[in-house]
PDB file of N, CA and C in Angstrom:
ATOM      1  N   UNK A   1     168.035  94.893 192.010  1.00  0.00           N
ATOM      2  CA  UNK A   1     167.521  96.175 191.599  1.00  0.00           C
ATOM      3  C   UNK A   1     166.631  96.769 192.686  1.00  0.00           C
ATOM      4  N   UNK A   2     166.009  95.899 193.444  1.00  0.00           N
ATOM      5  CA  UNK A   2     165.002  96.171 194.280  1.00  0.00           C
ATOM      6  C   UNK A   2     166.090  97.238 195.717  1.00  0.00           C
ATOM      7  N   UNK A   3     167.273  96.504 195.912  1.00  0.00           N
ATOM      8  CA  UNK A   3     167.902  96.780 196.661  1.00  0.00           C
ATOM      9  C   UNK A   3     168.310  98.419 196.713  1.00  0.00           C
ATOM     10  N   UNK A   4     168.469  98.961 195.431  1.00  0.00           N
ATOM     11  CA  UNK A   4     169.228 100.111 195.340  1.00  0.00           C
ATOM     12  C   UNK A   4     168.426 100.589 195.192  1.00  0.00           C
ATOM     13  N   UNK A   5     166.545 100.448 194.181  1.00  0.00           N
ATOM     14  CA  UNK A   5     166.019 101.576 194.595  1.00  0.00           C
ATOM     15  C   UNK A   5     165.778 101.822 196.056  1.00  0.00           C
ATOM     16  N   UNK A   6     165.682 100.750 197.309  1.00  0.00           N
ATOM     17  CA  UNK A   6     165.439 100.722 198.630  1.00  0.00           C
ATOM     18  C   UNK A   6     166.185 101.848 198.707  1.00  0.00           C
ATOM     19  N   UNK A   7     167.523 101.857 198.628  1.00  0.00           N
ATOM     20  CA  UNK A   7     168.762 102.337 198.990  1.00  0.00           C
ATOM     21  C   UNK A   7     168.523 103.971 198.598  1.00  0.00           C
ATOM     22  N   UNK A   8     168.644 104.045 197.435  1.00  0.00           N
ATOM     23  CA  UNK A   8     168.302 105.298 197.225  1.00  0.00           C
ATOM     24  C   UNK A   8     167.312 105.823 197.286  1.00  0.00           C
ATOM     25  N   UNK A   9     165.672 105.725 197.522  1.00  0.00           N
ATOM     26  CA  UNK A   9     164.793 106.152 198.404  1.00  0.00           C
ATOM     27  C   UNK A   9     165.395 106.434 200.124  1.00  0.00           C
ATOM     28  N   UNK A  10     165.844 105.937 200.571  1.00  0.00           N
ATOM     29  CA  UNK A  10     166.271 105.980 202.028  1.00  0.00           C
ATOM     30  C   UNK A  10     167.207 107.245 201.983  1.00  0.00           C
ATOM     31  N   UNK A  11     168.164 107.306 201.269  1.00  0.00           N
ATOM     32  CA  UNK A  11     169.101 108.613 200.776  1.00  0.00           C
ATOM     33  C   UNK A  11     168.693 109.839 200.761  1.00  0.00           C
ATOM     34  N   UNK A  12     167.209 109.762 199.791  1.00  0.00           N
ATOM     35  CA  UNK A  12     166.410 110.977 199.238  1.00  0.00           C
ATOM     36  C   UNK A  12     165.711 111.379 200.970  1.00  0.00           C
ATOM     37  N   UNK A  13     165.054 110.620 201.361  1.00  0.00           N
ATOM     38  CA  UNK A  13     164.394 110.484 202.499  1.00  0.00           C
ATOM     39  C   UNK A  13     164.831 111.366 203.550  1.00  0.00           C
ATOM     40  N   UNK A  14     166.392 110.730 203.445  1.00  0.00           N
ATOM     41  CA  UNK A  14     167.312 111.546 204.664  1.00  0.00           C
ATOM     42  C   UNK A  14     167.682 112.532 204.387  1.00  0.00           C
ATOM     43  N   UNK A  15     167.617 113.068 203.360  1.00  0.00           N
ATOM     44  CA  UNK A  15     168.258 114.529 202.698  1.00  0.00           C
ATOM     45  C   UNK A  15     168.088 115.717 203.687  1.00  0.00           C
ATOM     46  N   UNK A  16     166.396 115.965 204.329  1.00  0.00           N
ATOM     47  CA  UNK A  16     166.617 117.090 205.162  1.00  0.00           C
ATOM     48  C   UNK A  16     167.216 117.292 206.112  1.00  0.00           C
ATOM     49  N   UNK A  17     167.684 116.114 206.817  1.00  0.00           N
ATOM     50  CA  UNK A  17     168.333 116.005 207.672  1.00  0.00           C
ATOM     51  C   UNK A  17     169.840 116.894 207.550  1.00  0.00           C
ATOM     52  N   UNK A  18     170.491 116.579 205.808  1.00  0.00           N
ATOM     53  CA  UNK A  18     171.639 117.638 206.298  1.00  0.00           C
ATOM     54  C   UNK A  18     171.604 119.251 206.364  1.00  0.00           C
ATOM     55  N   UNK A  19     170.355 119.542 206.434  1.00  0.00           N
ATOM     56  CA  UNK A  19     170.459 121.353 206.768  1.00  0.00           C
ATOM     57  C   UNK A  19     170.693 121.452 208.270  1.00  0.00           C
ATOM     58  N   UNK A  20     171.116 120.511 209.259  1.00  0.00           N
ATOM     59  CA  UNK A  20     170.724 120.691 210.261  1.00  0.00           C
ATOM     60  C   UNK A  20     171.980 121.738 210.528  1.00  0.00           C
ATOM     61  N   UNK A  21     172.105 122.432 212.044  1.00  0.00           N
ATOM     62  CA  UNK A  21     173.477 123.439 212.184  1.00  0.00           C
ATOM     63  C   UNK A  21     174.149 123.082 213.666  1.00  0.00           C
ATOM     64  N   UNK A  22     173.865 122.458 214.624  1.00  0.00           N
ATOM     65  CA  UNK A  22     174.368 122.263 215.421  1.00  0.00           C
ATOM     66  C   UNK A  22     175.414 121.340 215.527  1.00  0.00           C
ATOM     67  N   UNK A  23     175.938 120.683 216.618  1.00  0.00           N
ATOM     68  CA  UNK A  23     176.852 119.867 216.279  1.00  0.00           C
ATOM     69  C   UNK A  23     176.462 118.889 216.330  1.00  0.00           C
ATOM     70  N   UNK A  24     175.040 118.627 218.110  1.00  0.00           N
ATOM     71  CA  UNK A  24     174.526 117.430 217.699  1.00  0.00           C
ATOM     72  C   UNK A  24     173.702 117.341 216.967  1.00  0.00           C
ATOM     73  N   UNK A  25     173.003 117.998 216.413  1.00  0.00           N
ATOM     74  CA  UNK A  25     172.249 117.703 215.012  1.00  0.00           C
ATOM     75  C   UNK A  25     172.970 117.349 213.856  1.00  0.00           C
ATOM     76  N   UNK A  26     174.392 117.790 213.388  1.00  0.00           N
ATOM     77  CA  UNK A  26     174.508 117.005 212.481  1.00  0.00           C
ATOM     78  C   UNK A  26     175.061 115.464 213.207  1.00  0.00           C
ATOM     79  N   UNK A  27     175.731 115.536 214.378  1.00  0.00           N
ATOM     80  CA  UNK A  27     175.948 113.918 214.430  1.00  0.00           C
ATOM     81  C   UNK A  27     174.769 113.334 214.336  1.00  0.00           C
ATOM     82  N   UNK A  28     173.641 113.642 214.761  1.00  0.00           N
ATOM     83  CA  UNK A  28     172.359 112.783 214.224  1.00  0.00           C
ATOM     84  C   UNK A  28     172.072 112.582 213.219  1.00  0.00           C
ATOM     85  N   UNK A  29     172.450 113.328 212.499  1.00  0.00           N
ATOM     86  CA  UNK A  29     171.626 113.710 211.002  1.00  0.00           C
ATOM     87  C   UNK A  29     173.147 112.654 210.237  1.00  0.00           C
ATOM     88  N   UNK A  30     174.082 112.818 210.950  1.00  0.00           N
ATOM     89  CA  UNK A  30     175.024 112.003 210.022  1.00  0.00           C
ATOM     90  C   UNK A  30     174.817 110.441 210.474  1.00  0.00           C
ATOM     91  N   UNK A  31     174.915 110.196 211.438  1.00  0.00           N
ATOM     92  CA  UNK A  31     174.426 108.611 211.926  1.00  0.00           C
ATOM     93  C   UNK A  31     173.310 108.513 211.336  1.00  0.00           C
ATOM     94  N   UNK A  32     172.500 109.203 210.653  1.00  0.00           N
ATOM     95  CA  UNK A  32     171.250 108.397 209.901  1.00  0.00           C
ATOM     96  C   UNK A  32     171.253 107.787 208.622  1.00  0.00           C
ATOM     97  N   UNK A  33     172.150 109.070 208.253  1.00  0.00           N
ATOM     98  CA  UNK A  33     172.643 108.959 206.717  1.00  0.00           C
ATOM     99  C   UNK A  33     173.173 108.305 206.529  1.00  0.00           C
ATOM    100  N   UNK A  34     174.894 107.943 207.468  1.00  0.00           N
ATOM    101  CA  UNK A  34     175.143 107.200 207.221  1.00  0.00           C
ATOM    102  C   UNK A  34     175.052 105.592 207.572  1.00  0.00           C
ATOM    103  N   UNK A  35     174.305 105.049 208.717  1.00  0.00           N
ATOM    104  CA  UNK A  35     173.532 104.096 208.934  1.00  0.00           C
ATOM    105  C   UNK A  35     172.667 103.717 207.889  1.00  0.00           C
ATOM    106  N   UNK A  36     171.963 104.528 206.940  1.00  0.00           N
ATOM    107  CA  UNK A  36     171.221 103.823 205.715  1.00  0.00           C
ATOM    108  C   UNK A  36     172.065 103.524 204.607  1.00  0.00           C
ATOM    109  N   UNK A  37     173.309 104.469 204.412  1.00  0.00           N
ATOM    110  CA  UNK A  37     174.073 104.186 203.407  1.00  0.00           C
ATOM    111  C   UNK A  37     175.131 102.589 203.803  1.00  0.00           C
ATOM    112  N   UNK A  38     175.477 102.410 205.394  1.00  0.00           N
ATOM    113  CA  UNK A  38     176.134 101.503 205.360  1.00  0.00           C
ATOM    114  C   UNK A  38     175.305 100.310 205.249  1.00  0.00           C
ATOM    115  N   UNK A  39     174.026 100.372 205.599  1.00  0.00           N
ATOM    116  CA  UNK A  39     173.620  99.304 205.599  1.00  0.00           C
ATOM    117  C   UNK A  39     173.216  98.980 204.358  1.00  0.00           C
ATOM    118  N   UNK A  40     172.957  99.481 203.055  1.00  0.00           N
ATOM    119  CA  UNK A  40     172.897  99.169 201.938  1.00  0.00           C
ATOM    120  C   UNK A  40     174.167  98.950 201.281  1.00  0.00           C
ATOM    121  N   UNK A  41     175.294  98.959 201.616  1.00  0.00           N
ATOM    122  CA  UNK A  41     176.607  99.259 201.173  1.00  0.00           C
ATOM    123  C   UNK A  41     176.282  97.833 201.665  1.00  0.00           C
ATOM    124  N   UNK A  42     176.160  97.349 203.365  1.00  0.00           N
ATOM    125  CA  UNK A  42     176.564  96.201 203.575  1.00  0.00           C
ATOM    126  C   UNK A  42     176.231  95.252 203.168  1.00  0.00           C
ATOM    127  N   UNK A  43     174.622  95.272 202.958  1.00  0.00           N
ATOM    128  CA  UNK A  43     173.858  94.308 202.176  1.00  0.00           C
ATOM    129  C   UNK A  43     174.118  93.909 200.986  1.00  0.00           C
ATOM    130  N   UNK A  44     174.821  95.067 200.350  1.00  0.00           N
ATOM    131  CA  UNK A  44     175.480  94.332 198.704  1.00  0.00           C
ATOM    132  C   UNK A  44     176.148  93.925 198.832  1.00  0.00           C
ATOM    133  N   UNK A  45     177.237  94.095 199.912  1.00  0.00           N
ATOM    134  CA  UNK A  45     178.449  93.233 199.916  1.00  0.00           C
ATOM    135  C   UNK A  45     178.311  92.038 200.349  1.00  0.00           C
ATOM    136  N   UNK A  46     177.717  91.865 201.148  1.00  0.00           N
ATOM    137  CA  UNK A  46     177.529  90.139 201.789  1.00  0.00           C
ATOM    138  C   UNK A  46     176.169  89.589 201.163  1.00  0.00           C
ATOM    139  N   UNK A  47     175.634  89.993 199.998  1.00  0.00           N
ATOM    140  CA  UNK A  47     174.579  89.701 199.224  1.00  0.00           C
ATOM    141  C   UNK A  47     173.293  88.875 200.381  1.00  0.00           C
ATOM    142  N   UNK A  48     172.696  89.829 200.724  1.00  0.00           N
ATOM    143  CA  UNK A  48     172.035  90.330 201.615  1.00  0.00           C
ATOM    144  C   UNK A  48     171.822  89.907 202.925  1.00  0.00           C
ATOM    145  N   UNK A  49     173.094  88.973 203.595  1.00  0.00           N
ATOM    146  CA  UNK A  49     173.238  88.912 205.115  1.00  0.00           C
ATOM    147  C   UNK A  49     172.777  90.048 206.185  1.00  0.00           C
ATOM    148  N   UNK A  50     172.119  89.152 206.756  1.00  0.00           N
ATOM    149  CA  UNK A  50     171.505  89.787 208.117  1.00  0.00           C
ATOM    150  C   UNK A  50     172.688  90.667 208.422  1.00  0.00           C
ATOM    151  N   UNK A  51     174.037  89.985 208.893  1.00  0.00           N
ATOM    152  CA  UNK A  51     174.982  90.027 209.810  1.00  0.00           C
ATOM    153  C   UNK A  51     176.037  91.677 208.989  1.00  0.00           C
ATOM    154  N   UNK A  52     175.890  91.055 207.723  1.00  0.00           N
ATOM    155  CA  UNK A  52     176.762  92.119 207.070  1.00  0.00           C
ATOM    156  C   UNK A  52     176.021  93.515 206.871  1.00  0.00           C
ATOM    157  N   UNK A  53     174.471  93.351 206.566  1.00  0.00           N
ATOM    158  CA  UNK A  53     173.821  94.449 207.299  1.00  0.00           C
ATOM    159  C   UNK A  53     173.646  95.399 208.549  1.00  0.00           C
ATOM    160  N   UNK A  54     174.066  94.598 208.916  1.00  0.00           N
ATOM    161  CA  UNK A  54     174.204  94.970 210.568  1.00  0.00           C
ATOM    162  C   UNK A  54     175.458  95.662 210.527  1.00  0.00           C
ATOM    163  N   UNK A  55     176.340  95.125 210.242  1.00  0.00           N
ATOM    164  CA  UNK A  55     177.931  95.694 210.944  1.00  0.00           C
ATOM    165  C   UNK A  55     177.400  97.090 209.347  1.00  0.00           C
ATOM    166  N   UNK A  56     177.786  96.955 208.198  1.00  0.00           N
ATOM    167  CA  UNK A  56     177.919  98.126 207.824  1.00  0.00           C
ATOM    168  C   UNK A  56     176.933  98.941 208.242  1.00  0.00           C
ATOM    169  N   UNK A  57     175.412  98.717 209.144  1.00  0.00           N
ATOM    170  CA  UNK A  57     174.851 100.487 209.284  1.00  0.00           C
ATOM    171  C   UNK A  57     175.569 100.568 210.678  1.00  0.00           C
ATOM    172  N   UNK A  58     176.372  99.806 211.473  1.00  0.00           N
ATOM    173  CA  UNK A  58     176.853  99.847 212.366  1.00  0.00           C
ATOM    174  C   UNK A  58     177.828 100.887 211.968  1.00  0.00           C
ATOM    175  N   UNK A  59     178.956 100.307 210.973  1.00  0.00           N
ATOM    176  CA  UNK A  59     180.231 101.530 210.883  1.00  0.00           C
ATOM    177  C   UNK A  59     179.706 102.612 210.116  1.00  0.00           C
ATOM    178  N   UNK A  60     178.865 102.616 209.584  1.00  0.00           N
ATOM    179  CA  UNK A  60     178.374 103.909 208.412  1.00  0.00           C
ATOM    180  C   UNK A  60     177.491 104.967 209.651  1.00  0.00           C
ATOM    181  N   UNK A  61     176.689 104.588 210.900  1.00  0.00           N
ATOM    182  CA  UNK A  61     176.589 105.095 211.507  1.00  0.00           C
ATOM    183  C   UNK A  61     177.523 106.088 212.492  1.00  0.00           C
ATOM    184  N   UNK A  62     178.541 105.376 212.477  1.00  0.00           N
ATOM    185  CA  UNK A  62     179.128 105.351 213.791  1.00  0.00           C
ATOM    186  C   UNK A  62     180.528 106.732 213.055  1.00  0.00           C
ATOM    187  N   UNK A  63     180.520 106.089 211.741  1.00  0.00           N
ATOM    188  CA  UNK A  63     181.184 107.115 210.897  1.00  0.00           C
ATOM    189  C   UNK A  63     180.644 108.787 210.563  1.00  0.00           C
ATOM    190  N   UNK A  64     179.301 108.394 210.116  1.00  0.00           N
ATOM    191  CA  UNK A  64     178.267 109.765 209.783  1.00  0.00           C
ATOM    192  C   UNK A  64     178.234 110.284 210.755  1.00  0.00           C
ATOM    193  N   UNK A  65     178.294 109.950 212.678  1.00  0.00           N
ATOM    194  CA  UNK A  65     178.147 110.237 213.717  1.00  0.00           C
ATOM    195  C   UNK A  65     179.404 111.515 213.677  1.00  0.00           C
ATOM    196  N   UNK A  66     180.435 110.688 213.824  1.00  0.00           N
ATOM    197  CA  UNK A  66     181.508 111.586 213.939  1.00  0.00           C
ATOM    198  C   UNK A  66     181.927 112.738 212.844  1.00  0.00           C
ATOM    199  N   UNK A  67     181.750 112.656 211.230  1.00  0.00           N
ATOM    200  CA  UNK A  67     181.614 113.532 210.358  1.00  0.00           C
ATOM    201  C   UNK A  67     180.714 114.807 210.298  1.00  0.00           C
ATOM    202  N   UNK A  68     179.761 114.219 211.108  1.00  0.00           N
ATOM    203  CA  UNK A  68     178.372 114.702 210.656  1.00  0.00           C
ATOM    204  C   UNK A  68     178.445 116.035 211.804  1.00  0.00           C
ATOM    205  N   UNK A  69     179.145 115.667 212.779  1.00  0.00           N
ATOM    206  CA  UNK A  69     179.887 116.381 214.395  1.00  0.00           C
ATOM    207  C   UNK A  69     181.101 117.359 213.622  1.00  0.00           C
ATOM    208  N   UNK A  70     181.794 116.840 213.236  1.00  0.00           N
ATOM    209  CA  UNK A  70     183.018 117.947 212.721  1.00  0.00           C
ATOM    210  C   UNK A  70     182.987 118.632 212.139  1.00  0.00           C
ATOM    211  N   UNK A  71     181.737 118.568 211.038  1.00  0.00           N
ATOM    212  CA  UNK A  71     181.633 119.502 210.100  1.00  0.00           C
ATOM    213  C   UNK A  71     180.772 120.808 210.249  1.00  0.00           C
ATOM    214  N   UNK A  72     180.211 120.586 211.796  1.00  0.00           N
ATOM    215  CA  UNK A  72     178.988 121.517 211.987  1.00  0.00           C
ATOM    216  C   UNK A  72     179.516 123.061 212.030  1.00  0.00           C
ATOM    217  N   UNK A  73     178.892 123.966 211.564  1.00  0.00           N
ATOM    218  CA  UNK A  73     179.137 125.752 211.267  1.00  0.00           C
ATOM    219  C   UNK A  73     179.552 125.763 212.795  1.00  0.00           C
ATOM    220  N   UNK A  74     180.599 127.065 213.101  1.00  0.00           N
ATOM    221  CA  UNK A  74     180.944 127.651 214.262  1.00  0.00           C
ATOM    222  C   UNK A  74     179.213 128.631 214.270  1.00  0.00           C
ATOM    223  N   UNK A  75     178.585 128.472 216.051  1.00  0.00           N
ATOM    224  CA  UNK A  75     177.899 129.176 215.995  1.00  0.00           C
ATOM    225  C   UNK A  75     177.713 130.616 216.633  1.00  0.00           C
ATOM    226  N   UNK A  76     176.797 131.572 216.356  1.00  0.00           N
ATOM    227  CA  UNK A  76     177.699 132.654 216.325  1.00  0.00           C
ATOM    228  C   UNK A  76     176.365 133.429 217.564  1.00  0.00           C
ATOM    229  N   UNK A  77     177.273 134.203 218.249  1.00  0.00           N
ATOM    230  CA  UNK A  77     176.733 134.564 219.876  1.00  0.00           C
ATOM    231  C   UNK A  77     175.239 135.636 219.260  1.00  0.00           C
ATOM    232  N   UNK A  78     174.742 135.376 220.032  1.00  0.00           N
ATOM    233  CA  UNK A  78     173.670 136.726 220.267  1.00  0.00           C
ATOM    234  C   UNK A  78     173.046 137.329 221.110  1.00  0.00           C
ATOM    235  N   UNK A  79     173.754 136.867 222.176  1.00  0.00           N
ATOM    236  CA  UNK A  79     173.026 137.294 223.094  1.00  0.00           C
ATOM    237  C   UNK A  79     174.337 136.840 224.156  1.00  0.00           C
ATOM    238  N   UNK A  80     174.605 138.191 225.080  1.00  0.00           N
ATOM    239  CA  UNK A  80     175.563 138.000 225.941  1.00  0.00           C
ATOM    240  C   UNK A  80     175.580 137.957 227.684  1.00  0.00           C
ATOM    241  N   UNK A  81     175.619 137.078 228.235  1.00  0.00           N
ATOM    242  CA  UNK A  81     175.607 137.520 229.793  1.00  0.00           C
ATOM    243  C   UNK A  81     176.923 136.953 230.793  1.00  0.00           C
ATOM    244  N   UNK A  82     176.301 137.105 231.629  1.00  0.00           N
ATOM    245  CA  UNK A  82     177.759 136.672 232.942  1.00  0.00           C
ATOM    246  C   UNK A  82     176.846 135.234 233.646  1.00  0.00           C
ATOM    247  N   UNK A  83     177.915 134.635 234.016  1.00  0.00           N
ATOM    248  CA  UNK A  83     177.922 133.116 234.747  1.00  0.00           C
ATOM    249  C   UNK A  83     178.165 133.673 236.350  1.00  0.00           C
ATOM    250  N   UNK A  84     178.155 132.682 237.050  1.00  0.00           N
ATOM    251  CA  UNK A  84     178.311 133.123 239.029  1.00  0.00           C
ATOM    252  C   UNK A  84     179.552 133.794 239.450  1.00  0.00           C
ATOM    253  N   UNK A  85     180.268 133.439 238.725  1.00  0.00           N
ATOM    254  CA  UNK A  85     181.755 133.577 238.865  1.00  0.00           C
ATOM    255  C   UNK A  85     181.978 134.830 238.044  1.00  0.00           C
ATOM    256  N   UNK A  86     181.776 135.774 236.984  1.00  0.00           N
ATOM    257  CA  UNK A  86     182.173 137.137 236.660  1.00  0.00           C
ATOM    258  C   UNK A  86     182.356 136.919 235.158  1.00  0.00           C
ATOM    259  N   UNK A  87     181.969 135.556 234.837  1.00  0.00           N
ATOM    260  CA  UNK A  87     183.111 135.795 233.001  1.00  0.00           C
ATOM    261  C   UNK A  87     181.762 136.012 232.493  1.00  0.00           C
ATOM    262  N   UNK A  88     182.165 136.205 230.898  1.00  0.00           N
ATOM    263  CA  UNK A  88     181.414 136.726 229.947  1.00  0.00           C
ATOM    264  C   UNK A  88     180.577 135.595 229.226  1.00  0.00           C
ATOM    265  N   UNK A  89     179.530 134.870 229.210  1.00  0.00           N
ATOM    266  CA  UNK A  89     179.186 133.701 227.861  1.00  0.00           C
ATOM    267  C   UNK A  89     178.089 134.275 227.563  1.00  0.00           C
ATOM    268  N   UNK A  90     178.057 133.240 226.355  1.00  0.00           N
ATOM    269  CA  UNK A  90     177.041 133.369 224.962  1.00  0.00           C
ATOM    270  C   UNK A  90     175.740 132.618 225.928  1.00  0.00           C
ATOM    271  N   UNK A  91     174.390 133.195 226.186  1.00  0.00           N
ATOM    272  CA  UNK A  91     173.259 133.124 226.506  1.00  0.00           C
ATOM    273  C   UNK A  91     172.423 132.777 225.460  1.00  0.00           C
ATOM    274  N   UNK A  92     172.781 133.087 224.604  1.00  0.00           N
ATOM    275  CA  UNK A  92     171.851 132.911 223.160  1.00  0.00           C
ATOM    276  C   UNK A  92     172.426 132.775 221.325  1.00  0.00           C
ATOM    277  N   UNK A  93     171.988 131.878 220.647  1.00  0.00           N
ATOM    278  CA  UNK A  93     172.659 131.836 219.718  1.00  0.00           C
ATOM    279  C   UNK A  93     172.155 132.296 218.870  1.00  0.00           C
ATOM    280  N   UNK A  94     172.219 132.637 217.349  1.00  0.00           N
ATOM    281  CA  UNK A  94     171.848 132.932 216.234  1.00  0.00           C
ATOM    282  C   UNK A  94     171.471 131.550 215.794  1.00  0.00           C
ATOM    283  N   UNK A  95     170.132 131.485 214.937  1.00  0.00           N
ATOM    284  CA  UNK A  95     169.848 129.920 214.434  1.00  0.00           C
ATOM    285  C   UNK A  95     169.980 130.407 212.918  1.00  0.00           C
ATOM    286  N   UNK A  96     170.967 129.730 212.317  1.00  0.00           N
ATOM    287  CA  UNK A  96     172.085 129.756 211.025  1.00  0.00           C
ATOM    288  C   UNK A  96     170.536 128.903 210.180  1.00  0.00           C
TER     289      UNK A  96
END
């Protein structure tokens, strides 16, 4: 019992983390999340091994990393200038 309230305090904890809008902000924000979720996932499963702790915040990280990256909002230009070479880029973004 002790385990899952751990677990779900750590959950609540990480929550602000998903407003984040960038891309690497959510891979951070998802490697956290899911690094606490695997490692409580792992710990129940191998009834509370070091080792099985380890590998699940390992893949729950490594998972939230990449989710947490794909899902981030397209962000949207605000500001426009030229590079050395003549083309057009985004100088500035809108913070979503």
């Amino acid at each position: 019992m002790k385990k899952v309230l751990l677990l779900t305090a750590a959950v609540v904890l990480s929550a602000p983390l998903m407003g984040c809008n960038s891309p690497g902000e959510r891979a951070a924000g998802g490697a956290v999340i899911g690094g606490l979720g695997g490692a409580g996932i792992g710990a129940l499963a191998s009834n509370g091994s070091a080792g099985g702790t380890l590998a699940g915040a390992a893949i729950g990280a490594a998972s939230g990393a990449v989710v947490g990256a794909a899902t981030a909002p397209p962000q949207r230009c605000a500001k426009w200038g030229w590079d050395y070479e003549g083309r057009r880029v985004c100088v500035a973004f809108y913070n979503n």
